[in-house]
C-alpha atoms as a PDB file:
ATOM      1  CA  UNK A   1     -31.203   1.464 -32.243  1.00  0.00           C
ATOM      2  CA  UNK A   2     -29.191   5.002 -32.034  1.00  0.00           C
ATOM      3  CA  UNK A   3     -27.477   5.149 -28.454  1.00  0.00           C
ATOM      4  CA  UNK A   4     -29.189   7.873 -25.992  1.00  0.00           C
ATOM      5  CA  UNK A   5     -28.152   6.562 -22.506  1.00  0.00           C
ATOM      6  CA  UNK A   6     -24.823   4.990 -20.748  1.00  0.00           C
ATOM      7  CA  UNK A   7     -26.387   1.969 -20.161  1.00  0.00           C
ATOM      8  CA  UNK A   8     -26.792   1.972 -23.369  1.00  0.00           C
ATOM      9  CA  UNK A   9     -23.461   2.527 -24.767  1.00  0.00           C
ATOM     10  CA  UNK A  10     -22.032  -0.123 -21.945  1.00  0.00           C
ATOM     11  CA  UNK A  11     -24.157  -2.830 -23.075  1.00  0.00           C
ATOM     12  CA  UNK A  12     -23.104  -1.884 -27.061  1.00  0.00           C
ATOM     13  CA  UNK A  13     -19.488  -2.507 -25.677  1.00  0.00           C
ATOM     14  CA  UNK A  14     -20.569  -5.559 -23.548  1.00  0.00           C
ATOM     15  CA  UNK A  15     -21.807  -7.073 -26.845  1.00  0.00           C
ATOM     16  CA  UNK A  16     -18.749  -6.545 -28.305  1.00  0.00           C
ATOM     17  CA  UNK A  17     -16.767  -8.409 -25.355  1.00  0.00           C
ATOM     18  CA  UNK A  18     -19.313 -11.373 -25.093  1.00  0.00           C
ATOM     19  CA  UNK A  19     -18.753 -12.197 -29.456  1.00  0.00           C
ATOM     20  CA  UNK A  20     -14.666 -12.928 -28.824  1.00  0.00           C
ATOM     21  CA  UNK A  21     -13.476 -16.071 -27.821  1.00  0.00           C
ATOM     22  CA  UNK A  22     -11.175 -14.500 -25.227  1.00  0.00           C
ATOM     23  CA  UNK A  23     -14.079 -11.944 -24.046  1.00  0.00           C
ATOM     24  CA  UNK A  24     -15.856 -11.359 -21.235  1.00  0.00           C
ATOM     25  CA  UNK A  25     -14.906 -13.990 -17.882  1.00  0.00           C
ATOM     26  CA  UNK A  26     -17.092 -12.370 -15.615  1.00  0.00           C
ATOM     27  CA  UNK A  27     -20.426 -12.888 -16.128  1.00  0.00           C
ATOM     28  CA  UNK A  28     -22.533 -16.067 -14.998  1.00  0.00           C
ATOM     29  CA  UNK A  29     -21.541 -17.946 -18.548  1.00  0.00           C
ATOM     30  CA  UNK A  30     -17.575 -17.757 -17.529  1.00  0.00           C
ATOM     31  CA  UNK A  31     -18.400 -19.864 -14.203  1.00  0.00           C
ATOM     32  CA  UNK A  32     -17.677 -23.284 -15.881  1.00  0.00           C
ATOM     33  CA  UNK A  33     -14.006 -21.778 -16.895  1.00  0.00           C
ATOM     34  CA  UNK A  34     -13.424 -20.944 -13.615  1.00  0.00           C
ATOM     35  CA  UNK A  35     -14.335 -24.116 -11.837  1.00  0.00           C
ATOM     36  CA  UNK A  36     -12.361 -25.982 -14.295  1.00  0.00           C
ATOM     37  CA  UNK A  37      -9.380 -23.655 -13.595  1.00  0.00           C
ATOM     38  CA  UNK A  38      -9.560 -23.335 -10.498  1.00  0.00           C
ATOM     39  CA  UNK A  39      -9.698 -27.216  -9.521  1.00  0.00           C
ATOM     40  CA  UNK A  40      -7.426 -27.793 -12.442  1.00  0.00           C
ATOM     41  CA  UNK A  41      -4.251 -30.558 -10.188  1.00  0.00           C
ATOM     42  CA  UNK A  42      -0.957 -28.004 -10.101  1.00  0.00           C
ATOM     43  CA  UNK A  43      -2.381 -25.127 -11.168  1.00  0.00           C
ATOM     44  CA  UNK A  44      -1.027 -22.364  -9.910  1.00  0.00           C
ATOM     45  CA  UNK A  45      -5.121 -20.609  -8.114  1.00  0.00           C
ATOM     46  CA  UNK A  46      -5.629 -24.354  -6.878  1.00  0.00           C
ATOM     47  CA  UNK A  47      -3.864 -23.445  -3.905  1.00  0.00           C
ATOM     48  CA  UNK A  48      -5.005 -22.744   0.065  1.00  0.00           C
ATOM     49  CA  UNK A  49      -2.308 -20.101   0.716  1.00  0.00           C
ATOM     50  CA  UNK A  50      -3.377 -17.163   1.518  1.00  0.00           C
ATOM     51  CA  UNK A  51      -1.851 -13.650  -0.906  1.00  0.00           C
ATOM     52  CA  UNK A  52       1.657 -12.557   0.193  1.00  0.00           C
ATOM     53  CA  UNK A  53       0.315  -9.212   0.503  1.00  0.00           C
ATOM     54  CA  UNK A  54      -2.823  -9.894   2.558  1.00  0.00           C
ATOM     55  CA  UNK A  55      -0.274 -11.549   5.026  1.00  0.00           C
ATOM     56  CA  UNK A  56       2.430  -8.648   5.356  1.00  0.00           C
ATOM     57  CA  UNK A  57       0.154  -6.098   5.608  1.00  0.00           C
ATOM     58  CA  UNK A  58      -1.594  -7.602   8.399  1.00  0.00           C
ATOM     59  CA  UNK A  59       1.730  -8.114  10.263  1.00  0.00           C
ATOM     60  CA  UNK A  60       2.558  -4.582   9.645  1.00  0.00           C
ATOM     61  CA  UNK A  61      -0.477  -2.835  11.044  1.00  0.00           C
ATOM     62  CA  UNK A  62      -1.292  -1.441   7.402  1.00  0.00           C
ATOM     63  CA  UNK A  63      -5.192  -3.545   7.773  1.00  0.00           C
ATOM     64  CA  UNK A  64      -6.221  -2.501  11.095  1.00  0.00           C
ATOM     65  CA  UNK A  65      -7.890  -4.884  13.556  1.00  0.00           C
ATOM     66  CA  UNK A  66     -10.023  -8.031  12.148  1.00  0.00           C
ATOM     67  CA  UNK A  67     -10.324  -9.797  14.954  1.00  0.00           C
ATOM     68  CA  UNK A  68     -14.226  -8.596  14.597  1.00  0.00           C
ATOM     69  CA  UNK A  69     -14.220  -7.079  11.288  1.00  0.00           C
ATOM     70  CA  UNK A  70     -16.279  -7.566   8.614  1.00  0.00           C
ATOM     71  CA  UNK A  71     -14.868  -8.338   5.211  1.00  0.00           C
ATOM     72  CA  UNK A  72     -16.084  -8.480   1.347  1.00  0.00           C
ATOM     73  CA  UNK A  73     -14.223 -10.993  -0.825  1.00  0.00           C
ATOM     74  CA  UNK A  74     -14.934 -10.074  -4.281  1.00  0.00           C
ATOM     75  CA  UNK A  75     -13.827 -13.099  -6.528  1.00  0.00           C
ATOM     76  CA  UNK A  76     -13.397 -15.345  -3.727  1.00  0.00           C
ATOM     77  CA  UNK A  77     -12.734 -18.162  -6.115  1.00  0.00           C
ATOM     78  CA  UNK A  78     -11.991 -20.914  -3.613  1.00  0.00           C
ATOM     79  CA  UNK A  79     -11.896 -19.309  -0.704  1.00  0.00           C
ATOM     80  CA  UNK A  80      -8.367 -19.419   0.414  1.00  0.00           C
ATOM     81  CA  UNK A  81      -8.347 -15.799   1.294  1.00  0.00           C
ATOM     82  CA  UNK A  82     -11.643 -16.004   2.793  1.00  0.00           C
ATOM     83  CA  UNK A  83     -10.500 -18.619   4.744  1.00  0.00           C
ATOM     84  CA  UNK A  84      -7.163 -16.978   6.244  1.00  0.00           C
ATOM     85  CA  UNK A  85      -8.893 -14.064   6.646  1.00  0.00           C
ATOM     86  CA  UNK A  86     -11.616 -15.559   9.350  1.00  0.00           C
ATOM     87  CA  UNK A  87      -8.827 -17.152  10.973  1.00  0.00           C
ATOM     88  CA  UNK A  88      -7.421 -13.775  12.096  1.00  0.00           C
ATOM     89  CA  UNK A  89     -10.941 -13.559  13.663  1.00  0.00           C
ATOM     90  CA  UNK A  90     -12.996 -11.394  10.593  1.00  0.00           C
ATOM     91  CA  UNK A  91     -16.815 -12.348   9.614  1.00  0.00           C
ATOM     92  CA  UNK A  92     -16.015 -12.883   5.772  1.00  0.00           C
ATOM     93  CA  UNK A  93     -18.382 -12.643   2.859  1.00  0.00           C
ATOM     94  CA  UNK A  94     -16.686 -14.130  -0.089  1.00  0.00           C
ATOM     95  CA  UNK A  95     -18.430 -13.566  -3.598  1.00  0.00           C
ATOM     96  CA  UNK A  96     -17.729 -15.244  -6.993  1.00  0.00           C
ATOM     97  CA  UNK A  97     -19.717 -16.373 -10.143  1.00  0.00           C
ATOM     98  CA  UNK A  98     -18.352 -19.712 -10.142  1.00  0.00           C
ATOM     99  CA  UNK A  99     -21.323 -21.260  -7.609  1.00  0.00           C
ATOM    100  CA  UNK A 100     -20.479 -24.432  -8.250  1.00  0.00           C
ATOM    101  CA  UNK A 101     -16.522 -24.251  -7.073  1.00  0.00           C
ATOM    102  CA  UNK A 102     -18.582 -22.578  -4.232  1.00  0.00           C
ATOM    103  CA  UNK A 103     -21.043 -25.332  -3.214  1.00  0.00           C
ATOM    104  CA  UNK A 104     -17.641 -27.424  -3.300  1.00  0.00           C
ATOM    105  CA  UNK A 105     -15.634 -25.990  -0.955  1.00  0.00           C
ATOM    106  CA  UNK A 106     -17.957 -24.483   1.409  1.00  0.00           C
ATOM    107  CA  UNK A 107     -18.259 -27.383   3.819  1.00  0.00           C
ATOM    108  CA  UNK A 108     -14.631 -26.784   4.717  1.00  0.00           C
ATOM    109  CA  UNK A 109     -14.329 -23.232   5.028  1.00  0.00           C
ATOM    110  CA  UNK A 110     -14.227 -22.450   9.108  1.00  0.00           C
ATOM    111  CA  UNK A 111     -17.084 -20.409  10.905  1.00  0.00           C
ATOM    112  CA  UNK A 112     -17.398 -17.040   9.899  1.00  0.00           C
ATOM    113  CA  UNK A 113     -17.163 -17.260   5.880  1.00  0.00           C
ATOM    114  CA  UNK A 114     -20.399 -17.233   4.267  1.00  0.00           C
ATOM    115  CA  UNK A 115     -20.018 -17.714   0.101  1.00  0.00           C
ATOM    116  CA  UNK A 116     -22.235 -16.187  -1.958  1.00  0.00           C
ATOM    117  CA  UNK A 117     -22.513 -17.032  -6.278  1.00  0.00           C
ATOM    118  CA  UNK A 118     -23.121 -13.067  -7.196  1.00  0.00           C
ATOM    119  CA  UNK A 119     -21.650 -11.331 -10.043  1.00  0.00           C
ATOM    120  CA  UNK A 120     -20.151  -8.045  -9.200  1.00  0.00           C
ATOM    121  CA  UNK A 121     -20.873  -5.975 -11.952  1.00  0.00           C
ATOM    122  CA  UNK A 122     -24.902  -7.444 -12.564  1.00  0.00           C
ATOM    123  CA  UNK A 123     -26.314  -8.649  -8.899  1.00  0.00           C
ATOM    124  CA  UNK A 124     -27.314  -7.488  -5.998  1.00  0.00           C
ATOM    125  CA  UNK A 125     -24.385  -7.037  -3.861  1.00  0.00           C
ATOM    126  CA  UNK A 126     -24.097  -7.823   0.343  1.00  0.00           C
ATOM    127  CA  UNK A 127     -25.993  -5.103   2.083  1.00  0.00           C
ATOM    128  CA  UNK A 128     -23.596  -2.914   4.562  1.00  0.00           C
ATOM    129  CA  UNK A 129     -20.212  -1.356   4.090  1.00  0.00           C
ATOM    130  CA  UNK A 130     -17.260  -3.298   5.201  1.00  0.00           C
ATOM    131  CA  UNK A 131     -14.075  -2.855   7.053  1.00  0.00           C
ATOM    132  CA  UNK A 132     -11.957  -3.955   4.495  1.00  0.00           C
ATOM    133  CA  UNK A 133     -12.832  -4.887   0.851  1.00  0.00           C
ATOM    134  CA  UNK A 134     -10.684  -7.503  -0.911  1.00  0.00           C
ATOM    135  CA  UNK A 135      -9.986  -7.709  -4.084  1.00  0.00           C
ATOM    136  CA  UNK A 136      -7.197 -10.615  -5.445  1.00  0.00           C
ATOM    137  CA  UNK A 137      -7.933 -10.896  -9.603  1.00  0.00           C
ATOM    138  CA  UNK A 138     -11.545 -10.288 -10.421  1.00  0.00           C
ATOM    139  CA  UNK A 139     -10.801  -6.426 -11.354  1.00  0.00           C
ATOM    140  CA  UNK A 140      -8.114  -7.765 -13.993  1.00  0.00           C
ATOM    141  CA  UNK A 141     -10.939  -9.521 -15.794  1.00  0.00           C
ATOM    142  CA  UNK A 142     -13.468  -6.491 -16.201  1.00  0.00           C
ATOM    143  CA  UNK A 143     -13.765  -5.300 -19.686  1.00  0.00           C
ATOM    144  CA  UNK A 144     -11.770  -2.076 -19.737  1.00  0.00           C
ATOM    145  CA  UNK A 145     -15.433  -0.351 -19.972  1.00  0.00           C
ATOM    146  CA  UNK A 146     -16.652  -1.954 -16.785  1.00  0.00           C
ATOM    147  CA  UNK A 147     -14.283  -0.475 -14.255  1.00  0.00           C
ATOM    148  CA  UNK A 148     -16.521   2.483 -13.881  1.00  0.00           C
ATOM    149  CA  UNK A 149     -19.781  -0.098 -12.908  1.00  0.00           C
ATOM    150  CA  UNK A 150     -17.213  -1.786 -10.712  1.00  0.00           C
ATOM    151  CA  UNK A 151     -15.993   1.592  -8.979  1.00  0.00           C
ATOM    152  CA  UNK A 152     -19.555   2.599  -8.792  1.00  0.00           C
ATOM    153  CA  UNK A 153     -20.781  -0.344  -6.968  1.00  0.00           C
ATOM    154  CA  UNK A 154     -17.894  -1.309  -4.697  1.00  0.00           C
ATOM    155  CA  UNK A 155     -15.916   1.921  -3.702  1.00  0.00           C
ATOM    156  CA  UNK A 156     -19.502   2.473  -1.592  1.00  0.00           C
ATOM    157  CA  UNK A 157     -18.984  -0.780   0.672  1.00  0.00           C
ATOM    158  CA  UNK A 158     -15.462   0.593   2.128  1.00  0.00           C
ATOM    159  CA  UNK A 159     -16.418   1.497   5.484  1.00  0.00           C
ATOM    160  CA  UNK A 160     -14.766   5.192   6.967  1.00  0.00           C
ATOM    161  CA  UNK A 161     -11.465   4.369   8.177  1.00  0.00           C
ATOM    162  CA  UNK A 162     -11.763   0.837   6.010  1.00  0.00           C
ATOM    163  CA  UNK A 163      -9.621  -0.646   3.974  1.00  0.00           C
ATOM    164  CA  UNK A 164      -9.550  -1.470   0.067  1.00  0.00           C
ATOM    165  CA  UNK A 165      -6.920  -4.414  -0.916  1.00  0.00           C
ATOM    166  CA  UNK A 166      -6.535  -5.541  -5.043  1.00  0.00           C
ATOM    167  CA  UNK A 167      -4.198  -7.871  -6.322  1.00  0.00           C
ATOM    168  CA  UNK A 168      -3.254  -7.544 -10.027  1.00  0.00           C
ATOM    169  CA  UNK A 169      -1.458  -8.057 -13.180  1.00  0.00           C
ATOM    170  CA  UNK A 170       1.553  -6.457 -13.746  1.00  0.00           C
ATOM    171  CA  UNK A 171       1.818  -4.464 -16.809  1.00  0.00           C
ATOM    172  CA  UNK A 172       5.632  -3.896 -16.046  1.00  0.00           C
ATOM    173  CA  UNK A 173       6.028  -7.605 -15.928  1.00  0.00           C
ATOM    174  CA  UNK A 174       3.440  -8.833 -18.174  1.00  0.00           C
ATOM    175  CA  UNK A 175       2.078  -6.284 -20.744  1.00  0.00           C
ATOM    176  CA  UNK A 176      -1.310  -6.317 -21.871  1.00  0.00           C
ATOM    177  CA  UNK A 177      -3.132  -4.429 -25.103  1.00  0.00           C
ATOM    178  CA  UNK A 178      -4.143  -0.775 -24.476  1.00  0.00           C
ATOM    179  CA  UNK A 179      -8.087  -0.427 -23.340  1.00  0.00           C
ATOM    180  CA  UNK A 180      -8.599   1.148 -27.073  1.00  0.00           C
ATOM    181  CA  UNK A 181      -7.548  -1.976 -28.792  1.00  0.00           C
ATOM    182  CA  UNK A 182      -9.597  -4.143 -26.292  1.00  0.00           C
ATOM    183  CA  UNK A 183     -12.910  -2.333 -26.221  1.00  0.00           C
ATOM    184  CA  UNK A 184     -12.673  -2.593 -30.321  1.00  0.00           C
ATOM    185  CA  UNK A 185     -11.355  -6.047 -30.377  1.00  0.00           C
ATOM    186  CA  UNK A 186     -13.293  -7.433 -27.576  1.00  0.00           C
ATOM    187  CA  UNK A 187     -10.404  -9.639 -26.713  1.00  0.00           C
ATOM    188  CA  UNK A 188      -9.398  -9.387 -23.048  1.00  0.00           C
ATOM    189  CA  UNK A 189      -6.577 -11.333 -23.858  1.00  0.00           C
ATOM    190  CA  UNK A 190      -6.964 -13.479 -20.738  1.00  0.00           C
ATOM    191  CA  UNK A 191      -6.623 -10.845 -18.134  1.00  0.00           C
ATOM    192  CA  UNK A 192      -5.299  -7.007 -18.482  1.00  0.00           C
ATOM    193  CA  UNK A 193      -2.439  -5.735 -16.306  1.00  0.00           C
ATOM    194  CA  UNK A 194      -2.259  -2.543 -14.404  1.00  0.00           C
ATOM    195  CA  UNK A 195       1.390  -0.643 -13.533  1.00  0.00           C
ATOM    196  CA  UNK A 196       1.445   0.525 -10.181  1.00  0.00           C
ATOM    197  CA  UNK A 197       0.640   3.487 -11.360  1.00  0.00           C
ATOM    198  CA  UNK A 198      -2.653   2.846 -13.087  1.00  0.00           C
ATOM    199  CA  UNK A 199      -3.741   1.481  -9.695  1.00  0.00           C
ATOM    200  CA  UNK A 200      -2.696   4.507  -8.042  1.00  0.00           C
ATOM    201  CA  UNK A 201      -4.605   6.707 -10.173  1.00  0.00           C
ATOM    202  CA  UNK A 202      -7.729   4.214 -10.752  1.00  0.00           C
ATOM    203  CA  UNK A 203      -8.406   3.985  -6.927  1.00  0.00           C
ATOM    204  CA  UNK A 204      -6.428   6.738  -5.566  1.00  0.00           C
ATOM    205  CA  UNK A 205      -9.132   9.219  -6.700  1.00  0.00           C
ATOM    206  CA  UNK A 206     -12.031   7.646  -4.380  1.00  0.00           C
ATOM    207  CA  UNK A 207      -9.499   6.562  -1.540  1.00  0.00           C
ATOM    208  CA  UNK A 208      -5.948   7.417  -0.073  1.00  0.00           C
ATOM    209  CA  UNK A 209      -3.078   4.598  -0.981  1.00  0.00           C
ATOM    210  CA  UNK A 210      -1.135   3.031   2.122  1.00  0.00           C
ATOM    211  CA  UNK A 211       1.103   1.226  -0.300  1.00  0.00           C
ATOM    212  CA  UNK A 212       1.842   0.086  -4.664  1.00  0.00           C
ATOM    213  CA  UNK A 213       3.858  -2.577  -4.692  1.00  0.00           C
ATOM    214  CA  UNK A 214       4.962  -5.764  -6.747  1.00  0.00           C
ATOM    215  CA  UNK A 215       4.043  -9.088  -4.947  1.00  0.00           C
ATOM    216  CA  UNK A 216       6.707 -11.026  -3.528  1.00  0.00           C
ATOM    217  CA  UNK A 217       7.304 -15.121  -4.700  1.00  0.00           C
ATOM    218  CA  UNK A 218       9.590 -15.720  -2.003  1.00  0.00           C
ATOM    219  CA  UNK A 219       7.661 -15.994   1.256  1.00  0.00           C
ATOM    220  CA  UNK A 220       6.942 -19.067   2.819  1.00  0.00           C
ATOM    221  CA  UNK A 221       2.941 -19.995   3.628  1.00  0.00           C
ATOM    222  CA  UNK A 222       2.145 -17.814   1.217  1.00  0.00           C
ATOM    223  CA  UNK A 223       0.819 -16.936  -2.515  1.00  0.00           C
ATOM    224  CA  UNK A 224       3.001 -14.745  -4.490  1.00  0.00           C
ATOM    225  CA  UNK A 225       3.565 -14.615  -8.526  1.00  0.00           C
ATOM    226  CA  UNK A 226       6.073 -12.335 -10.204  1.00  0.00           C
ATOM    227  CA  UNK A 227       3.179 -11.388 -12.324  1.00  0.00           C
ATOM    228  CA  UNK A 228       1.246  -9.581 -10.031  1.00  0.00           C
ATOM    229  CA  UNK A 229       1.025  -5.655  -8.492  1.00  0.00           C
ATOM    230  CA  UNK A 230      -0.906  -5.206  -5.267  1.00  0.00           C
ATOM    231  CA  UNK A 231      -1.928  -2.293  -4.040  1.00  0.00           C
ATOM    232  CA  UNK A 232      -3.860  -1.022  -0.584  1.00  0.00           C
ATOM    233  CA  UNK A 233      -6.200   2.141  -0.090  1.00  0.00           C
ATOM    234  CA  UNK A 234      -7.762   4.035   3.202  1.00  0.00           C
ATOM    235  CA  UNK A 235     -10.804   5.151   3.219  1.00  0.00           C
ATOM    236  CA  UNK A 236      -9.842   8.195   4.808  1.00  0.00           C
ATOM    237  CA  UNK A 237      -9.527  12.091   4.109  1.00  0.00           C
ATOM    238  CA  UNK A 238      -6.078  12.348   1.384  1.00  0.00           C
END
């Protein structure tokens, strides 16, 4: 088959991801890695603390009001965000391929999360825009070619005024292969990083940034690696 379409040329590349051993963690096949992870005793996502982010920029006004609001969770993993989040008062829709971690932990996550197995890129997504859109490591998995069915699908859900939160890899702190090398390859090498400015100028074109910023280790009741950027956008004229 010659390529003639997009779709197309994304699948080709998709192919290419799925072959390597380190490919492609995001479709339905990865969920048994991620329940194992994320369930793994001491490891570091088998946590209940909430991002060090998501906490400061509540406290500092940068999130707006949640007692009320409605909230995506893309990559909700085990819903500890989810969680915190419906404690400030927020209706919270928490997505993630992994359904079985899912079926696990929902009996303890508090009225007003609802978990849903859905892969971001492939199935049908919550109907709606929301008030703020969370984000915290399911971007840093997408094959470099995939950002632009991710951008497509989710920029749309930010509600006017909303908010759009991601938590990352670090290139400055933990450098990954160029996207060249990985769409050739097919090796995602377990995760790519983004400097703050590839987040800037990956999101800043659909949305206006509030704040770039490394994530803090060093707050108490909270989650915070070293590792990781985080950056939050407005839905709002530039």
């Amino acid at each position: 088959m010659r390529l003639s379409t997009v779709d197309q040329l994304l699948d080709l590349l998709d192919g290419v991801v799925a072959a390597h051993e380190r490919g492609d963690r995001t479709s339905r096949d990865a969920a048994p890695f991620w329940e194992r992870m994320l369930t793994q005793p001491g490891h570091p996502l088998a946590t209940t603390l909430p991002d060090e982010p998501l906490v400061d920029w509540l406290a500092r006004g940068l999130l707006g009001e949640l007692d009320g609001a409605r909230v995506l969770d893309v990559g909700c993993g085990n819903g500890r965000n989810a969680a915190w989040l419906a404690g400030q008062g927020a209706h919270v829709t928490g997505i993630d391929i992994a359904a079985g971690l899912l079926d696990a932990v929902r009996p303890r996550m508090p009225d007003g999360v609802t978990l849903i197995p859905a892969d971001v890129l492939r199935d049908e997504l919550p109907d709606g825009v929301f008030d703020l859109v969370y984000d915290s490591g399911c971007f840093h998995h997408l094959a470099p070619h995939r950002r632009i069915t991710y951008l497509d699908r989710v920029m749309p859900l930010v509600a006017a005024g909303g908010r759009y939160g991601i938590v990352a890899f670090a290139q400055e702190r933990q450098p990954s292969a160029a996207d060249a090398e990985i769409v050739v390859s097919g090796d995602t090498g377990g995760g790519m990083s983004f400097s703050e400015g590839d987040l800037a100028a990956i999101f800043g074109g659909a949305l206006h940034p509030l704040e770039v910023r490394a994530v803090r280790d060093d707050v108490d009741g909270t989650f915070g690696a070293d590792f990781l950027n985080a950056a939050l956008f407005a839905n709002e004229p530039h």
